[in-house]
Every structure is written in C-alpha cells, then in structure tokens.
N, C-alpha and C. Protein backbone atom coordinates (compact mmCIF):
# COMPACT_ATOMS: atom_id res chain seq x y z
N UNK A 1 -5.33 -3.60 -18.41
CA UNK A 1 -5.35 -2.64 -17.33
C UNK A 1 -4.52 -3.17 -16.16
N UNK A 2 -3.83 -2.28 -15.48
CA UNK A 2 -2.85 -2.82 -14.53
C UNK A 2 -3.75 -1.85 -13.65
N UNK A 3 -3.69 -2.06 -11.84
CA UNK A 3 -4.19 -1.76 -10.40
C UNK A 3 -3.06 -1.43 -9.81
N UNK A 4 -2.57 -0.30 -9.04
CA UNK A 4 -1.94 0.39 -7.81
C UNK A 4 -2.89 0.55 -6.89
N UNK A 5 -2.18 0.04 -5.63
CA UNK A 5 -3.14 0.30 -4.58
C UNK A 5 -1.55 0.27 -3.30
N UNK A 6 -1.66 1.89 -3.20
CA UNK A 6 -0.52 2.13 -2.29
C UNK A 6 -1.23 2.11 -0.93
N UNK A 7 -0.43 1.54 0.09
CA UNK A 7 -1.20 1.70 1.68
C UNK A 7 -0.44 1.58 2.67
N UNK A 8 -0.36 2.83 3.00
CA UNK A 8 0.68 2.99 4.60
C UNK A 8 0.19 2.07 5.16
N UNK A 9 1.33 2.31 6.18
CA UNK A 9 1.12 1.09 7.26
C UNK A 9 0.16 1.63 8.65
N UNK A 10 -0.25 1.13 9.01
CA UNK A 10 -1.24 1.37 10.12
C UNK A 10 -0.22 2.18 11.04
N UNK A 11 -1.24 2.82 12.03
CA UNK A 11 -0.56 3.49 12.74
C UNK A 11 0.79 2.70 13.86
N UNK A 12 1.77 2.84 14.24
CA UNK A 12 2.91 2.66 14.76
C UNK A 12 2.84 2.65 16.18
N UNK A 13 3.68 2.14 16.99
CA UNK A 13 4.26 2.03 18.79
C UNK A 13 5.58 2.38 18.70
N UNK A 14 5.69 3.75 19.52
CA UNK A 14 6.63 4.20 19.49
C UNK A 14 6.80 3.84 21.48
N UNK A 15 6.32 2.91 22.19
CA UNK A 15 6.20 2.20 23.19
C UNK A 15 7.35 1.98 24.00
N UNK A 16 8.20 1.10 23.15
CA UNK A 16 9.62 1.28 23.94
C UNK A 16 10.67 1.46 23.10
N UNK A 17 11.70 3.25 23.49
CA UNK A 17 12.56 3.83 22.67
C UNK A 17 13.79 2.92 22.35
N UNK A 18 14.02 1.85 23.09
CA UNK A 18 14.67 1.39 22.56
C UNK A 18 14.44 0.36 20.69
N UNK A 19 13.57 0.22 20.71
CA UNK A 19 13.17 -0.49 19.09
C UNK A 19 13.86 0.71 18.44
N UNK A 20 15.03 -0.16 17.54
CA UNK A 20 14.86 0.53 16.22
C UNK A 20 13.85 0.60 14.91
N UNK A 21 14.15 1.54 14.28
CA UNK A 21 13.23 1.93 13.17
C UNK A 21 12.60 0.61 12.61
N UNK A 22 12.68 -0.38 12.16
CA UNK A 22 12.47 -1.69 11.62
C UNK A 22 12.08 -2.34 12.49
N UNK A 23 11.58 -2.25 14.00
CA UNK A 23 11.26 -3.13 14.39
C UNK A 23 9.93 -3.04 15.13
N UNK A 24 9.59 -1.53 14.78
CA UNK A 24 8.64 -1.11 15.70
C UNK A 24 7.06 -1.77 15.19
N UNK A 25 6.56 -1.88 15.86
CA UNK A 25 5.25 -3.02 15.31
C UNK A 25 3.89 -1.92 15.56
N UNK A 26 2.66 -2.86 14.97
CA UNK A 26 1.36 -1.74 15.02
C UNK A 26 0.93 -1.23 16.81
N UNK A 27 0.47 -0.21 16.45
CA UNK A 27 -0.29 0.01 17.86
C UNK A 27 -1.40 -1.03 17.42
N UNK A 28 -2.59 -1.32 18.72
CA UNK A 28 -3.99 -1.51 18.41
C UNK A 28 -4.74 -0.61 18.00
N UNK A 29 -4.69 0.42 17.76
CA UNK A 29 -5.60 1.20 16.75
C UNK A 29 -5.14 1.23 15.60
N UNK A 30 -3.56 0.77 15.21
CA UNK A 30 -3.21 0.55 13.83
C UNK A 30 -4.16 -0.21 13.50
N UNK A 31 -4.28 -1.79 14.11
CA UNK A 31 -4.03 -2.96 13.44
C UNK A 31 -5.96 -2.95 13.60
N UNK A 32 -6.59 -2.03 14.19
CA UNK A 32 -8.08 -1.56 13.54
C UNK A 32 -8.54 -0.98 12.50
N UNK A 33 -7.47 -0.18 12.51
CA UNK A 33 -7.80 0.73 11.29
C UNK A 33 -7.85 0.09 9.87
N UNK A 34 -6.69 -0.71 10.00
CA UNK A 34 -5.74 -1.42 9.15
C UNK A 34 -6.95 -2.79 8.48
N UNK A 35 -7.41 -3.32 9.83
CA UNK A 35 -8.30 -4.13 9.33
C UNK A 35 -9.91 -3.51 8.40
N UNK A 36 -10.31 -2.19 8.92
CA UNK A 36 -11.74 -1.83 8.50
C UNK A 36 -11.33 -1.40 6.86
N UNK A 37 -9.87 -0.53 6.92
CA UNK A 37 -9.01 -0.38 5.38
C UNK A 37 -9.39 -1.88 4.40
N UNK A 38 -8.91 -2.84 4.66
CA UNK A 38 -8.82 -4.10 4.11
C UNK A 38 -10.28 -4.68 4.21
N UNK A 39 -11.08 -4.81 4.69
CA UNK A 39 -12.74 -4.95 4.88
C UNK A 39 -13.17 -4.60 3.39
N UNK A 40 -12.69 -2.94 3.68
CA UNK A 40 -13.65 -2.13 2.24
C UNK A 40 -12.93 -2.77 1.33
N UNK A 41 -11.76 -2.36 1.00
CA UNK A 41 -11.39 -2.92 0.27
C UNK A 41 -11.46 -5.02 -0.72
N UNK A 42 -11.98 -5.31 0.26
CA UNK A 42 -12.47 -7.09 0.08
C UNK A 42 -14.05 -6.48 -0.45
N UNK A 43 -15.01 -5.93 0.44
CA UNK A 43 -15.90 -6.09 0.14
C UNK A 43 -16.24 -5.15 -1.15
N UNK A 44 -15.22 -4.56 -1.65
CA UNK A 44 -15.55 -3.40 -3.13
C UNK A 44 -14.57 -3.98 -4.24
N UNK A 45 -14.07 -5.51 -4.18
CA UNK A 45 -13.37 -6.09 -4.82
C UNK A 45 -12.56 -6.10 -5.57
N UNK A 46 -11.77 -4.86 -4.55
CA UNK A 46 -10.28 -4.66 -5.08
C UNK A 46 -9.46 -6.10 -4.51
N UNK A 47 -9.18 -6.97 -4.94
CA UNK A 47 -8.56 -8.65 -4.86
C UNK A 47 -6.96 -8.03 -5.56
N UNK A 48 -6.05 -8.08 -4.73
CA UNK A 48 -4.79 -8.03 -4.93
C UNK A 48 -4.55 -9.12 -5.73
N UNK A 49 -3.73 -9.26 -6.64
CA UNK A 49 -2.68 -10.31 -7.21
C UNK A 49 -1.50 -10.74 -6.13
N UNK A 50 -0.90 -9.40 -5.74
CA UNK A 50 0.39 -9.81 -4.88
C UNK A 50 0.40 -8.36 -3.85
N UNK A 51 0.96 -8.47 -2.94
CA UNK A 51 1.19 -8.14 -1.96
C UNK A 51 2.54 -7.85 -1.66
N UNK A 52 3.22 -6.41 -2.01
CA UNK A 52 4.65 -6.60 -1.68
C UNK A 52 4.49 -5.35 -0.69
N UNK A 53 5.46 -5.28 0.63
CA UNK A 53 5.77 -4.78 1.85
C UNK A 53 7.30 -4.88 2.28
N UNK A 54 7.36 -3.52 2.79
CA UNK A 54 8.41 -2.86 3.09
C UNK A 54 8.72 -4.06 4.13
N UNK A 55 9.90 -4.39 4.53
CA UNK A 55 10.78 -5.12 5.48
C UNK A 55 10.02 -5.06 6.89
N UNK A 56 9.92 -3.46 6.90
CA UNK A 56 9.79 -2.70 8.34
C UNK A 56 8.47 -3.90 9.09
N UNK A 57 8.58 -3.77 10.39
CA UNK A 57 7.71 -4.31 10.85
C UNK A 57 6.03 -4.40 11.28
N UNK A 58 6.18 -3.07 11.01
CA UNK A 58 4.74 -2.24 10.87
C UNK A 58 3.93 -2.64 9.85
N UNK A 59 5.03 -2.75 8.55
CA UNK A 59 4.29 -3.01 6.91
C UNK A 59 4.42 -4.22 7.12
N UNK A 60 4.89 -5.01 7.65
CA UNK A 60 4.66 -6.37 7.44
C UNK A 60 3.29 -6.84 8.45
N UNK A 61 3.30 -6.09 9.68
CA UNK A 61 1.92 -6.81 10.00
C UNK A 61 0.47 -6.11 9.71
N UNK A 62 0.73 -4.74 8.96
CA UNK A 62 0.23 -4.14 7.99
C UNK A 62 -0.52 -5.58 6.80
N UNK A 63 0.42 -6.05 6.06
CA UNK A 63 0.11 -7.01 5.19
C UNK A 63 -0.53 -8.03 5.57
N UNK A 64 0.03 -8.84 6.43
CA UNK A 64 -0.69 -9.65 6.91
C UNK A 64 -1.86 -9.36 7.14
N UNK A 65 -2.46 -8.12 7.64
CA UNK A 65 -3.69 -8.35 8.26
C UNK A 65 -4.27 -8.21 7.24
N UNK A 66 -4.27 -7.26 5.85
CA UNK A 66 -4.79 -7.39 4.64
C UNK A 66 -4.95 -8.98 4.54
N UNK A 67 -3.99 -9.41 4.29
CA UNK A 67 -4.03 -10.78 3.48
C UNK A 67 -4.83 -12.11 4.69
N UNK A 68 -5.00 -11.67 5.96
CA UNK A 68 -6.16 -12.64 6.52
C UNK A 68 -7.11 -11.87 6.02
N UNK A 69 -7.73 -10.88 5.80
CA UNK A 69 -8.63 -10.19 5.64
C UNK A 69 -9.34 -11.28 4.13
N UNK A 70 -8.38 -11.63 3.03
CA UNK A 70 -8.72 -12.09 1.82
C UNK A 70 -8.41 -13.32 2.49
N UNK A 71 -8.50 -13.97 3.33
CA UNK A 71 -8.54 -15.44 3.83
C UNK A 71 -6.95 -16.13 3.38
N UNK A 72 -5.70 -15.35 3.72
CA UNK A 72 -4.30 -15.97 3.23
C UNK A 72 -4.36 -16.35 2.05
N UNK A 73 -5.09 -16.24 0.88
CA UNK A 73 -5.32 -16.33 -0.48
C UNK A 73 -4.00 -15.77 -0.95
N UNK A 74 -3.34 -14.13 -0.61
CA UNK A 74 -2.83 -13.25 -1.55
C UNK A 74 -1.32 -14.16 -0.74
N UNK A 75 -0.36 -13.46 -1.87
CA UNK A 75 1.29 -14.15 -1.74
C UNK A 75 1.51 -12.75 -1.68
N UNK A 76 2.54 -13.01 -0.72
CA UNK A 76 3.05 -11.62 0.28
C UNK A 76 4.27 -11.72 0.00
N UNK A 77 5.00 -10.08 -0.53
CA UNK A 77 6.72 -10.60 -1.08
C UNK A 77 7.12 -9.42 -0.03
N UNK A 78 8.25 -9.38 0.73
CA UNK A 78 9.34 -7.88 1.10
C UNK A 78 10.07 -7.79 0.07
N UNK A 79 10.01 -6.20 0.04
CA UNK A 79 10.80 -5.32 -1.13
C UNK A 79 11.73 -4.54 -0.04
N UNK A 80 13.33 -4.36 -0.32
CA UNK A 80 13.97 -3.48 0.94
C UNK A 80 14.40 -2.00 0.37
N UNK A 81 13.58 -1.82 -0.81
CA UNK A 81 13.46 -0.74 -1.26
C UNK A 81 12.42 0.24 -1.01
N UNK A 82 11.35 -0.66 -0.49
CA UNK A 82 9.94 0.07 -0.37
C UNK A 82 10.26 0.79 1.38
N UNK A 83 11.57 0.60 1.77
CA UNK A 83 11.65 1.23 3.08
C UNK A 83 12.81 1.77 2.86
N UNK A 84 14.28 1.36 1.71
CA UNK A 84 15.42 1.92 2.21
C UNK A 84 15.07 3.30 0.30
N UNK A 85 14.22 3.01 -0.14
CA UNK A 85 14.27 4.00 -1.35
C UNK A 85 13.27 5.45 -1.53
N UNK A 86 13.06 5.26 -2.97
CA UNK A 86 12.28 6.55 -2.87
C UNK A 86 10.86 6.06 -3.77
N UNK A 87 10.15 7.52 -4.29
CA UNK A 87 9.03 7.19 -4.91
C UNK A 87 9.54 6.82 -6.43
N UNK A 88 10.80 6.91 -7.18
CA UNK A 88 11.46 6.22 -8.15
C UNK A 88 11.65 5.14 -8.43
N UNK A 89 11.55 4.63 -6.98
CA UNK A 89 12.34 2.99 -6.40
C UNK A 89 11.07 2.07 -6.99
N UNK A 90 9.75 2.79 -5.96
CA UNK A 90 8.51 1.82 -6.03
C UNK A 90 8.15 2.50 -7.68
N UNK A 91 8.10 2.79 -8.71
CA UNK A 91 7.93 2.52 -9.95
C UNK A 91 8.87 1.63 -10.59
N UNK A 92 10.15 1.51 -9.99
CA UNK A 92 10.95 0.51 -10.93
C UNK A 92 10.48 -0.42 -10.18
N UNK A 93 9.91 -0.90 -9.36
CA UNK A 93 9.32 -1.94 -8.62
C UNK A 93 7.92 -1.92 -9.62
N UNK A 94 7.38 -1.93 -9.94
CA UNK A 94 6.35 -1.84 -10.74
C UNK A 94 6.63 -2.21 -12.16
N UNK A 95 7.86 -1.02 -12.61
CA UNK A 95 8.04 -2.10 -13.97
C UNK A 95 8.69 -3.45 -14.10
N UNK A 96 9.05 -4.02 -12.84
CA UNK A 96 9.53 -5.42 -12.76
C UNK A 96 8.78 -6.55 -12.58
N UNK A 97 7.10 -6.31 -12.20
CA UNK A 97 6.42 -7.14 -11.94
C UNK A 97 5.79 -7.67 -13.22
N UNK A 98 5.89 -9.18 -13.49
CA UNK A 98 5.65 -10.51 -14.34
C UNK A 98 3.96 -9.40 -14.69
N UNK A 99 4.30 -9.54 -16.24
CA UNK A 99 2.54 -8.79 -16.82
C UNK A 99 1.45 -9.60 -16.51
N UNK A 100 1.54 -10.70 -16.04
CA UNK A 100 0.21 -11.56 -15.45
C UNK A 100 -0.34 -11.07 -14.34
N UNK A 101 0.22 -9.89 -13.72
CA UNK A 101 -0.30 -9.81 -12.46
C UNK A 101 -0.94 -8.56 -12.92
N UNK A 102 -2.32 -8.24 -12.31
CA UNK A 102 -2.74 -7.62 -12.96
C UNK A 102 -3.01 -6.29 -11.86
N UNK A 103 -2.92 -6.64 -10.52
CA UNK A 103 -3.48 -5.44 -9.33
C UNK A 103 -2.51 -5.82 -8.05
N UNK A 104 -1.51 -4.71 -7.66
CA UNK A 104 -0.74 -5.10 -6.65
C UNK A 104 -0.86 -4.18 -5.69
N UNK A 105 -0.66 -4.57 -4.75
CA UNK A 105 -0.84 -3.89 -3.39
C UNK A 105 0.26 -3.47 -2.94
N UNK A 106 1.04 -2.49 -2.59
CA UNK A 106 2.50 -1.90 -1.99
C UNK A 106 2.13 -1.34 -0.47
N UNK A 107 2.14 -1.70 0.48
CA UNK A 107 2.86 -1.66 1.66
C UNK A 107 3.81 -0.61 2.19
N UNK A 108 3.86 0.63 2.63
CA UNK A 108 5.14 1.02 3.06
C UNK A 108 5.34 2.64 3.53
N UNK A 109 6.01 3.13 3.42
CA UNK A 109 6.30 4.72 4.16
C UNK A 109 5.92 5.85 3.91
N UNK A 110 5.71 6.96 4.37
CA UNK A 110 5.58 8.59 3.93
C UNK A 110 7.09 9.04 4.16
N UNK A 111 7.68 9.76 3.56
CA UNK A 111 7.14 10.36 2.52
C UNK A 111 6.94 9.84 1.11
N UNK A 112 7.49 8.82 0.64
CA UNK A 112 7.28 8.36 -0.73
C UNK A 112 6.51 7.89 -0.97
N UNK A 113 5.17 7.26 0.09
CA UNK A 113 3.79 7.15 -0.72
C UNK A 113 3.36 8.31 -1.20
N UNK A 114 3.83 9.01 -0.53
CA UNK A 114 2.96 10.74 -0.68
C UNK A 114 3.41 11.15 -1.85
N UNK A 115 4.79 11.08 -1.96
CA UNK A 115 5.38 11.66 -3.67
C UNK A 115 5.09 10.99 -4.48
N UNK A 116 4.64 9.45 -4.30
CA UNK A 116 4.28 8.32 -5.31
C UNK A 116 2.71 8.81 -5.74
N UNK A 117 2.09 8.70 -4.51
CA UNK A 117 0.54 9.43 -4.42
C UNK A 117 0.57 10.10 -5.68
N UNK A 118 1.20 11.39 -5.47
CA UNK A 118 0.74 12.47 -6.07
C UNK A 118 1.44 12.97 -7.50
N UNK A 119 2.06 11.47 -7.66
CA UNK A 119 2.27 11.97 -9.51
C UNK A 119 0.80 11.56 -10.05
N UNK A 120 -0.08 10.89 -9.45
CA UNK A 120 -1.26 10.56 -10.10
C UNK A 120 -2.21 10.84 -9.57
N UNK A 121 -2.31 12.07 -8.21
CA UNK A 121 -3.34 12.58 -7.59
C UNK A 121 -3.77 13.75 -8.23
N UNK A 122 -5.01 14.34 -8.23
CA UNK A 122 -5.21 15.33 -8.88
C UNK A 122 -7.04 15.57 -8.22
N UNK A 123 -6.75 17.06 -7.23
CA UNK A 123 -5.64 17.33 -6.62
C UNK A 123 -4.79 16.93 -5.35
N UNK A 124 -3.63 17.17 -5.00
CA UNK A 124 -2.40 16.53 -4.78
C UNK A 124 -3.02 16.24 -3.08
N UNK A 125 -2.41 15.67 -2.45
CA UNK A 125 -2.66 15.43 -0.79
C UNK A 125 -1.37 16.09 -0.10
N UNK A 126 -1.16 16.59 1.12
CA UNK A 126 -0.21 17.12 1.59
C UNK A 126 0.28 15.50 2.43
N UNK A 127 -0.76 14.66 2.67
CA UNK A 127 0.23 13.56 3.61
C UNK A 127 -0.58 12.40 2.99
N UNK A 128 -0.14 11.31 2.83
CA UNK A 128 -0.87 9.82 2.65
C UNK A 128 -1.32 9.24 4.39
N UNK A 129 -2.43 9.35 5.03
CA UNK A 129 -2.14 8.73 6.46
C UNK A 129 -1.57 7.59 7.13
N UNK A 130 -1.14 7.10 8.02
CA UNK A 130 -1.24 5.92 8.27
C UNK A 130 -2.51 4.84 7.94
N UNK A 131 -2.31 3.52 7.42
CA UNK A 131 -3.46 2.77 7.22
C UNK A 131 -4.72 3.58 5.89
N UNK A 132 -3.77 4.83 5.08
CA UNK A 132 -5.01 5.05 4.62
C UNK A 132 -4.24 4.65 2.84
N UNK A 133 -4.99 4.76 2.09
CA UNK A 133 -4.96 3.62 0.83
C UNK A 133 -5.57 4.85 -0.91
N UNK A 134 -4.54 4.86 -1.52
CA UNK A 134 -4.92 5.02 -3.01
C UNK A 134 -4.66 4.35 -3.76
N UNK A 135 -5.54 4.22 -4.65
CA UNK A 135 -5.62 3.24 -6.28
C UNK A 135 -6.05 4.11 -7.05
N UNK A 136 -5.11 3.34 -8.63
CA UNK A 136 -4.84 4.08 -9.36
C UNK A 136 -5.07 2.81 -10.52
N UNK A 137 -5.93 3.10 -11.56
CA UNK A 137 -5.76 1.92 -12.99
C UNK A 137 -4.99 2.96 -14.00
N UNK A 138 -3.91 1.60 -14.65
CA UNK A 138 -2.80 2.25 -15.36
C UNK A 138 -4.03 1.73 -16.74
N UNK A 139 -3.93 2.30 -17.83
CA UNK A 139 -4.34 1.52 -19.39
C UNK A 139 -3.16 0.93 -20.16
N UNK A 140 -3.00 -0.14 -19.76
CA UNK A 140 -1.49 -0.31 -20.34
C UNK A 140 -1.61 -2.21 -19.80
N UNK A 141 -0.96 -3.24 -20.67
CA UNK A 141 -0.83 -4.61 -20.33
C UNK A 141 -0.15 -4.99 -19.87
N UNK A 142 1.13 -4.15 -19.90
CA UNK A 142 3.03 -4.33 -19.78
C UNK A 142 2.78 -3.58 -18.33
N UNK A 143 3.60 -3.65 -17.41
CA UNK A 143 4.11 -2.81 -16.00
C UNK A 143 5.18 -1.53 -16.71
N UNK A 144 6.24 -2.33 -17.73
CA UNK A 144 7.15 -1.53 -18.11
C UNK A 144 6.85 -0.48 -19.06
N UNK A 145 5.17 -0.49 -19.37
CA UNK A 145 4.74 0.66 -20.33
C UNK A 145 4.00 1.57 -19.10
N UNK A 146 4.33 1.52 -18.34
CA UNK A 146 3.64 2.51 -16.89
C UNK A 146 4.03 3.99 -17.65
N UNK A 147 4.86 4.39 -17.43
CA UNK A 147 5.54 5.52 -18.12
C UNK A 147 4.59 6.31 -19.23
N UNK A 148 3.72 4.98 -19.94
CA UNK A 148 3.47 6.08 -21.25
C UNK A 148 1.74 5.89 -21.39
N UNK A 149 1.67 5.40 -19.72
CA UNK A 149 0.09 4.92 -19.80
C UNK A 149 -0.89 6.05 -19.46
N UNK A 150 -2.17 5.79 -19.92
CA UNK A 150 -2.70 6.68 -19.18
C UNK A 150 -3.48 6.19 -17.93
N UNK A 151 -3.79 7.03 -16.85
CA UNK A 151 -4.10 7.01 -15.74
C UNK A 151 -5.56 6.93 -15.13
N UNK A 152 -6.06 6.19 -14.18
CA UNK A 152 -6.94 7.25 -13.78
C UNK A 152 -7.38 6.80 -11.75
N UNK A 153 -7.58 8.01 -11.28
CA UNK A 153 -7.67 7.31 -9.92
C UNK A 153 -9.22 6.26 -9.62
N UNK A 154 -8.67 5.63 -8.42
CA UNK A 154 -9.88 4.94 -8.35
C UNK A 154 -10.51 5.37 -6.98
N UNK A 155 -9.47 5.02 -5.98
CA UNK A 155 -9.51 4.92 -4.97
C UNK A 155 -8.77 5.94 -3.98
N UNK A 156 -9.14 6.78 -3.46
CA UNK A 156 -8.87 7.52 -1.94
C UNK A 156 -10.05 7.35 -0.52
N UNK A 157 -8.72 6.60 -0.22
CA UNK A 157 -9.89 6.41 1.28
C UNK A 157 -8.38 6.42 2.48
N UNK A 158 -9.08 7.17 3.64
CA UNK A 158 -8.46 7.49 5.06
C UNK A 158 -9.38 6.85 5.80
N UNK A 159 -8.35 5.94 6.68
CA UNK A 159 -9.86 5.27 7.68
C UNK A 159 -10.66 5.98 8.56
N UNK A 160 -10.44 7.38 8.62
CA UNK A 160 -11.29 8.26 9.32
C UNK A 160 -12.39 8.43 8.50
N UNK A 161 -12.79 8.09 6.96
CA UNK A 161 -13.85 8.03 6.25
C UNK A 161 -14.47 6.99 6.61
N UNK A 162 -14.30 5.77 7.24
CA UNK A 162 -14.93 4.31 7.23
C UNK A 162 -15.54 4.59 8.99
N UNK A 163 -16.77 4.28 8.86
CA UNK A 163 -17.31 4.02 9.99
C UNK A 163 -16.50 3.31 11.07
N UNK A 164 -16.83 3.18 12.14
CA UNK A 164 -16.27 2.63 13.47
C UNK A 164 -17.42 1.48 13.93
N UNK A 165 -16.69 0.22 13.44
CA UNK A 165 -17.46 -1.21 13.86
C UNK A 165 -17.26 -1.38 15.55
C-alpha cells in the first residue's frame, strides 16, 4: 500500500507588495492552522516517510512546521515542479519515488492540488483550502503502478473542522 497526503500551504502574507510570488511567507494564522493540521495528523498516525515541498516559501515553512510537529524525524526534499507544474507533474513525482517509501506528504499550490484532489475525490471539492490536507491509499507496492491501482480516500480535513486550541 502506498499513502498521498496532499497539503496546501497555510494561509499566505500578502503584507508587503513588493515580495514576489516565491517569497511570500505564512501569515500567523497560517502557521496555526498549519500546526493544529499536523497535530491531527501525528496524533491519527499518519507518519510521513518523506516530505517533498514546493520551493515557494509558504510550502516550505508549511513543511517545516509539519516536520517539528513529528520532532525533525521526517527528511524534507523541494520539488520545482510542485510550484512551476501541474497536477500531471505531481503524479510523475510520485512515480519516481524509491518503492521503500511507503506514505509521502506533498506540500504545495491550488489549483493543482485541487485537480490532483479530485481525480481521487468522490465527490469532487470546488477548492483544496489553505493548510487543509487529503489522503488517499493507493493498493499497489510500485509508485510507478499508481496508474493501474486501486484507490481509496482516507483523509479530508479543512482546519476549520479542527477545534481552536
């Protein structure tokens, strides 16, 4: 069994117009949200293998806060596809990952979480939120047999479902 667990990036600072796109970092209600996301997720023992995140700066401190969340345990990779591609991109990103890994975590943008989302949502979501998170178990050992696996969801959660610590 292989694990997808797609997760925007926390909400954004659009603070000062001068940042370009890549550099803009979490608000503090991202990097809340972001943390209570990663909480459930530790305490319902979804345990990433790896951790790959879009370049952008958002998904990267997006990740990080996941990965203190699992105590810096998880290995954190940038993909510059998971920000400059599509929802095509992050499956060939999937069939490239070493078959030992068994549950990965992706990091990164709307609209292509949303089109990624919803080849395996049922039924479909009109937006993936910021900071909010789906998983998906493939039946399959290989990454590169994704294609002919069957599916099933696990996980939909928006941090507007998770209580306020």
């Amino acid at each position: 069994m292989k694990r997808v667990f797609v997760i925007r990036h926390g909400k954004s600072s659009w603070e000062n117009p001068a940042w370009k796109d890549l550099e803009r970092p979490l608000r503090k209600k991202g990097k809340k949200r972001t943390e209570r996301i990663a909480k459930f997720l530790k305490v319902n023992g979804f345990r990433p293998d790896i951790i790959i995140t879009s370049p952008a700066k958002r998904a990267k401190m997006t990740a990080k806060i996941i990965r203190e969340i699992w105590n810096n345990e998880i290995p954190v990779v940038e993909e510059k596809l998971i920000y400059h591609g599509d929802e095509n991109d992050l499956e060939h990103i999937l069939y490239g990952l070493d078959n030992g890994i068994e549950t990965v975590y992706i990091v990164g943008h709307n609209p292509d979480l949303t089109d990624w989302v919803n080849r395996y949502k049922n039924p479909p979501i009109w937006n993936l939120p910021t900071s909010g998170v789906f998983g998906v178990t493939f039946h399959t050992r290989k990454w590169e047999d994704l294609p002919l696996a069957g599916f099933k969801e696990i996980l939909y959660l928006e941090p507007k479902m998770l209580k306020k610590k």
